[in-house]
C-alpha atoms as a PDB file:
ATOM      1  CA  UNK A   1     -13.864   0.833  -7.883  1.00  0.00           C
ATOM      2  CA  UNK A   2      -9.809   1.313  -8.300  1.00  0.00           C
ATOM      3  CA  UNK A   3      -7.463  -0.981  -6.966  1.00  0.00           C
ATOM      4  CA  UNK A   4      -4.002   0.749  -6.205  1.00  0.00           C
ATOM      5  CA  UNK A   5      -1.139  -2.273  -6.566  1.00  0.00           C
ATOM      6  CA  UNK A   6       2.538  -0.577  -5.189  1.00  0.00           C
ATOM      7  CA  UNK A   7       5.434  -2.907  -5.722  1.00  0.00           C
ATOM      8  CA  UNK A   8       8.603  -2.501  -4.128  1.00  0.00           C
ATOM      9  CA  UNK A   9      11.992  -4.108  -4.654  1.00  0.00           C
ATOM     10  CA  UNK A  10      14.016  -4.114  -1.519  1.00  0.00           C
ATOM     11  CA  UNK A  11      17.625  -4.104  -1.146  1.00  0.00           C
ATOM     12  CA  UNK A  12      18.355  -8.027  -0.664  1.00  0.00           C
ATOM     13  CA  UNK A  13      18.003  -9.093   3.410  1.00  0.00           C
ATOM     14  CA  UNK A  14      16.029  -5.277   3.807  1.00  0.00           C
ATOM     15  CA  UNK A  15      12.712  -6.975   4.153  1.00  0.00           C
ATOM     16  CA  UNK A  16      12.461  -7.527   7.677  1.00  0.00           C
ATOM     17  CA  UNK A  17      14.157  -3.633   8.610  1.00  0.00           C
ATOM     18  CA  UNK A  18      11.614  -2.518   5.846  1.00  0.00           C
ATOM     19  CA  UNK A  19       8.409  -4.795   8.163  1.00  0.00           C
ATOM     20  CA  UNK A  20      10.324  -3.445  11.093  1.00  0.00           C
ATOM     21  CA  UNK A  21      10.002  -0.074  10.365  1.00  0.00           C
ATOM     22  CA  UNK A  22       6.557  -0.121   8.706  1.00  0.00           C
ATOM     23  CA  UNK A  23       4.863  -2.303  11.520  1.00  0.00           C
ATOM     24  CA  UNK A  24       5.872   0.271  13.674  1.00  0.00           C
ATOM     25  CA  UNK A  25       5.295   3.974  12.147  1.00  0.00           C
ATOM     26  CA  UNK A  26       3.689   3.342   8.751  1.00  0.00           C
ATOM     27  CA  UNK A  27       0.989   1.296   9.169  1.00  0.00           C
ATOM     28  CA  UNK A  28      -0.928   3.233  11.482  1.00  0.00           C
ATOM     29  CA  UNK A  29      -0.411   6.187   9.161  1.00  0.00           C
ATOM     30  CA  UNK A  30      -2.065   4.431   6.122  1.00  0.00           C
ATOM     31  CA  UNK A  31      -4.717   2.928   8.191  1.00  0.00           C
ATOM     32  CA  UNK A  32      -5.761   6.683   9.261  1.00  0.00           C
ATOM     33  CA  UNK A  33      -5.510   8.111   5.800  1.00  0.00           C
ATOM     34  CA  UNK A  34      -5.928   5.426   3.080  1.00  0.00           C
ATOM     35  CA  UNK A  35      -9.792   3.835   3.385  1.00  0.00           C
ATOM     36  CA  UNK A  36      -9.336  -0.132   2.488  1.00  0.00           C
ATOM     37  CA  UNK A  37      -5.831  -2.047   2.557  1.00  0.00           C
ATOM     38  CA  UNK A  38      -6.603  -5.106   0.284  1.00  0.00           C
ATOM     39  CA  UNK A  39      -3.446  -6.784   1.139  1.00  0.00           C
ATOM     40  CA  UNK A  40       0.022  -6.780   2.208  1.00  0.00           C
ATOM     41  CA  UNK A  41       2.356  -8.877   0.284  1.00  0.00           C
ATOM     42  CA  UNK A  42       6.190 -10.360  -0.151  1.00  0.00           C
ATOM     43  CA  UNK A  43       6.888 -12.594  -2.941  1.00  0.00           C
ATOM     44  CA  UNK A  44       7.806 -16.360  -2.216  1.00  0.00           C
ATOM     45  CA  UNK A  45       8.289 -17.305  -6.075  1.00  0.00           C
ATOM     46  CA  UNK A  46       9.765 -14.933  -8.715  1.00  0.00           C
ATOM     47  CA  UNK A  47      11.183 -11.571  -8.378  1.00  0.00           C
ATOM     48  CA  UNK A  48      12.947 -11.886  -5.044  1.00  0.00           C
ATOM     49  CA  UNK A  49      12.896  -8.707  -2.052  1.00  0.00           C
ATOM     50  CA  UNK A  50      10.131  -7.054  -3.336  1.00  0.00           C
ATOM     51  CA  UNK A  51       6.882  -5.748  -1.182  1.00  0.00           C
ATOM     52  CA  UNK A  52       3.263  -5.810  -2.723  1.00  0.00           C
ATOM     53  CA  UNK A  53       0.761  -4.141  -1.406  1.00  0.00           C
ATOM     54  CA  UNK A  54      -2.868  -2.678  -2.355  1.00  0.00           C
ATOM     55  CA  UNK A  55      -5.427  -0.143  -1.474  1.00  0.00           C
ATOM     56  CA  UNK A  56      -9.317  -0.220  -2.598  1.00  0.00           C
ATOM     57  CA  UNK A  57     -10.601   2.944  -3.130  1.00  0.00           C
ATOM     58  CA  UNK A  58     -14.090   4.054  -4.915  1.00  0.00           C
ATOM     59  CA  UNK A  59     -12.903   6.564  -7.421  1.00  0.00           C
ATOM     60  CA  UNK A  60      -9.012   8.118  -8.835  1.00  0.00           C
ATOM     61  CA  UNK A  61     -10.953  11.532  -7.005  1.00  0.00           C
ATOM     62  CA  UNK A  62     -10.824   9.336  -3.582  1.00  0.00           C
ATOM     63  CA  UNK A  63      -7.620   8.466  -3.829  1.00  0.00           C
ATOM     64  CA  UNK A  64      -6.124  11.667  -4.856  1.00  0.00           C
ATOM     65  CA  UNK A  65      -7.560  13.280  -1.848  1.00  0.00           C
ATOM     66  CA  UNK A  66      -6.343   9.864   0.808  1.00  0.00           C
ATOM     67  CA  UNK A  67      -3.181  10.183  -0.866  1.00  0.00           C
ATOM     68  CA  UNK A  68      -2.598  13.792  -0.331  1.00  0.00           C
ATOM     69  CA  UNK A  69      -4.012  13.955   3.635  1.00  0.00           C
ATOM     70  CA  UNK A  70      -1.164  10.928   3.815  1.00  0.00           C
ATOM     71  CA  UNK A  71       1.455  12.999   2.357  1.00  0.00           C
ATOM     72  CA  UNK A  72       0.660  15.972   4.049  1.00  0.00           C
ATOM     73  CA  UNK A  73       0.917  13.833   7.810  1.00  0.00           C
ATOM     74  CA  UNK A  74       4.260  14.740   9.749  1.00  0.00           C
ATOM     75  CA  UNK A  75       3.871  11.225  10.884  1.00  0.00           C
ATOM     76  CA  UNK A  76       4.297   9.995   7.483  1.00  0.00           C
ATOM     77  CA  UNK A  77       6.932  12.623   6.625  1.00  0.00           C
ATOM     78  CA  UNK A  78       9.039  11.420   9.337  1.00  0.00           C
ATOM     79  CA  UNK A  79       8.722   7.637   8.938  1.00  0.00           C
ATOM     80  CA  UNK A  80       9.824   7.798   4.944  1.00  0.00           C
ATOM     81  CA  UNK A  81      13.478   8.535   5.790  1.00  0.00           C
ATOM     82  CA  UNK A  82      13.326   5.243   7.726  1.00  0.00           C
ATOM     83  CA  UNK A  83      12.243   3.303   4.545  1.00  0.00           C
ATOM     84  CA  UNK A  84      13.752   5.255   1.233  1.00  0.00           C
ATOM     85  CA  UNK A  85      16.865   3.731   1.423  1.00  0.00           C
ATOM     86  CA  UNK A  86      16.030   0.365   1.456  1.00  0.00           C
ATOM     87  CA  UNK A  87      13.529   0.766  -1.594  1.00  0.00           C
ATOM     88  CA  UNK A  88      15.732  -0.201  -4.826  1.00  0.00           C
ATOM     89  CA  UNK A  89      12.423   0.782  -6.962  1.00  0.00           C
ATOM     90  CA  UNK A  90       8.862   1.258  -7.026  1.00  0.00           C
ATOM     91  CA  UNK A  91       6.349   0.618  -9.034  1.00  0.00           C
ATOM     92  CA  UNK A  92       2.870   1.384  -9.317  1.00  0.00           C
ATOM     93  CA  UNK A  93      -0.733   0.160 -11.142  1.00  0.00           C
ATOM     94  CA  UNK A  94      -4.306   1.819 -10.783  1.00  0.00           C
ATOM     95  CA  UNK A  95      -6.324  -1.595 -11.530  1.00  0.00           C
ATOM     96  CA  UNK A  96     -10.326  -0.756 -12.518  1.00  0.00           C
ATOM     97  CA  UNK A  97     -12.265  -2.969 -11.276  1.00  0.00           C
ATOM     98  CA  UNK A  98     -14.182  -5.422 -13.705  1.00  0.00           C
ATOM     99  CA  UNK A  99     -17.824  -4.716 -13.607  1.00  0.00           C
ATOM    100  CA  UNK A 100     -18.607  -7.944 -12.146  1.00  0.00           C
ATOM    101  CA  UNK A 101     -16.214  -7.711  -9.436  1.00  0.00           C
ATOM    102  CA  UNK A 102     -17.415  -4.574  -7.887  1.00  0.00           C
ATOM    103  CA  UNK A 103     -19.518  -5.818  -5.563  1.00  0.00           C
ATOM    104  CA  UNK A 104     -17.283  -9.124  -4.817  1.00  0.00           C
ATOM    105  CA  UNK A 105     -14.786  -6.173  -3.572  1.00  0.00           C
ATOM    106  CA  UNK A 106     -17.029  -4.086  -1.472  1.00  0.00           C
ATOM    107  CA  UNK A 107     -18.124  -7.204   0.434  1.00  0.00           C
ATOM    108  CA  UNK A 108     -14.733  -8.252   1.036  1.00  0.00           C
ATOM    109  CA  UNK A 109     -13.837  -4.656   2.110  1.00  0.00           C
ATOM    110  CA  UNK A 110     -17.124  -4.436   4.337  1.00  0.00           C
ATOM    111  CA  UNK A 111     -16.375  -7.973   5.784  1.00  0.00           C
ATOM    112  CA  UNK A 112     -12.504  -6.780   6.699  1.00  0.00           C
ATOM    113  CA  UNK A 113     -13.643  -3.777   8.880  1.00  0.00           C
END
């Protein structure tokens, strides 16, 4: 199992337009294309304005395929316009599970649906 970590830094006092927006379009997009949100984040201590969140998926093959359904929504075409401009940077991690954690993970996925 992968664990996809995006971080975003905001512009500073964006984070609640950024919620705003995502609450309201984005969201619901991901939910229909991405299979297990781990966890939505924003940091309380250290880097200030930025946005953490993380998707489970079984394999890179899994997520290639989630990813590009996502990309290919006009819902999800239309709601990035909304959001670019408040995104200072991005940055992304593909985290492989340890092998002793897979199972920990698919419970807690299981358990969340």
């Amino acid at each position: 199992m992968y664990v996809e970590e995006r971080m975003y830094v905001l512009q500073p006092g964006k984070a609640p337009e950024y919620f705003k927006h995502y609450e309201a379009e984005g969201m619901a997009v991901q939910l229909k294309h991405l299979p297990n949100l781990v966890g939505y984040y924003v940091t309380e201590v250290g880097p200030q304005n930025m946005v953490v969140h993380m998707w489970g998926y079984d394999d890179l093959n899994q997520r290639e395929r989630c990813r590009a359904a996502m990309q290919a929504d006009p819902a999800w075409q239309a709601y990035l316009p909304k959001v670019r401009p408040l995104i200072v940077s991005q940055d992304t991690r593909l985290l492989k599970c340890a092998p002793f954690f897979v199972e920990r993970l698919k419970k807690m996925l299981a358990a969340a649906k």
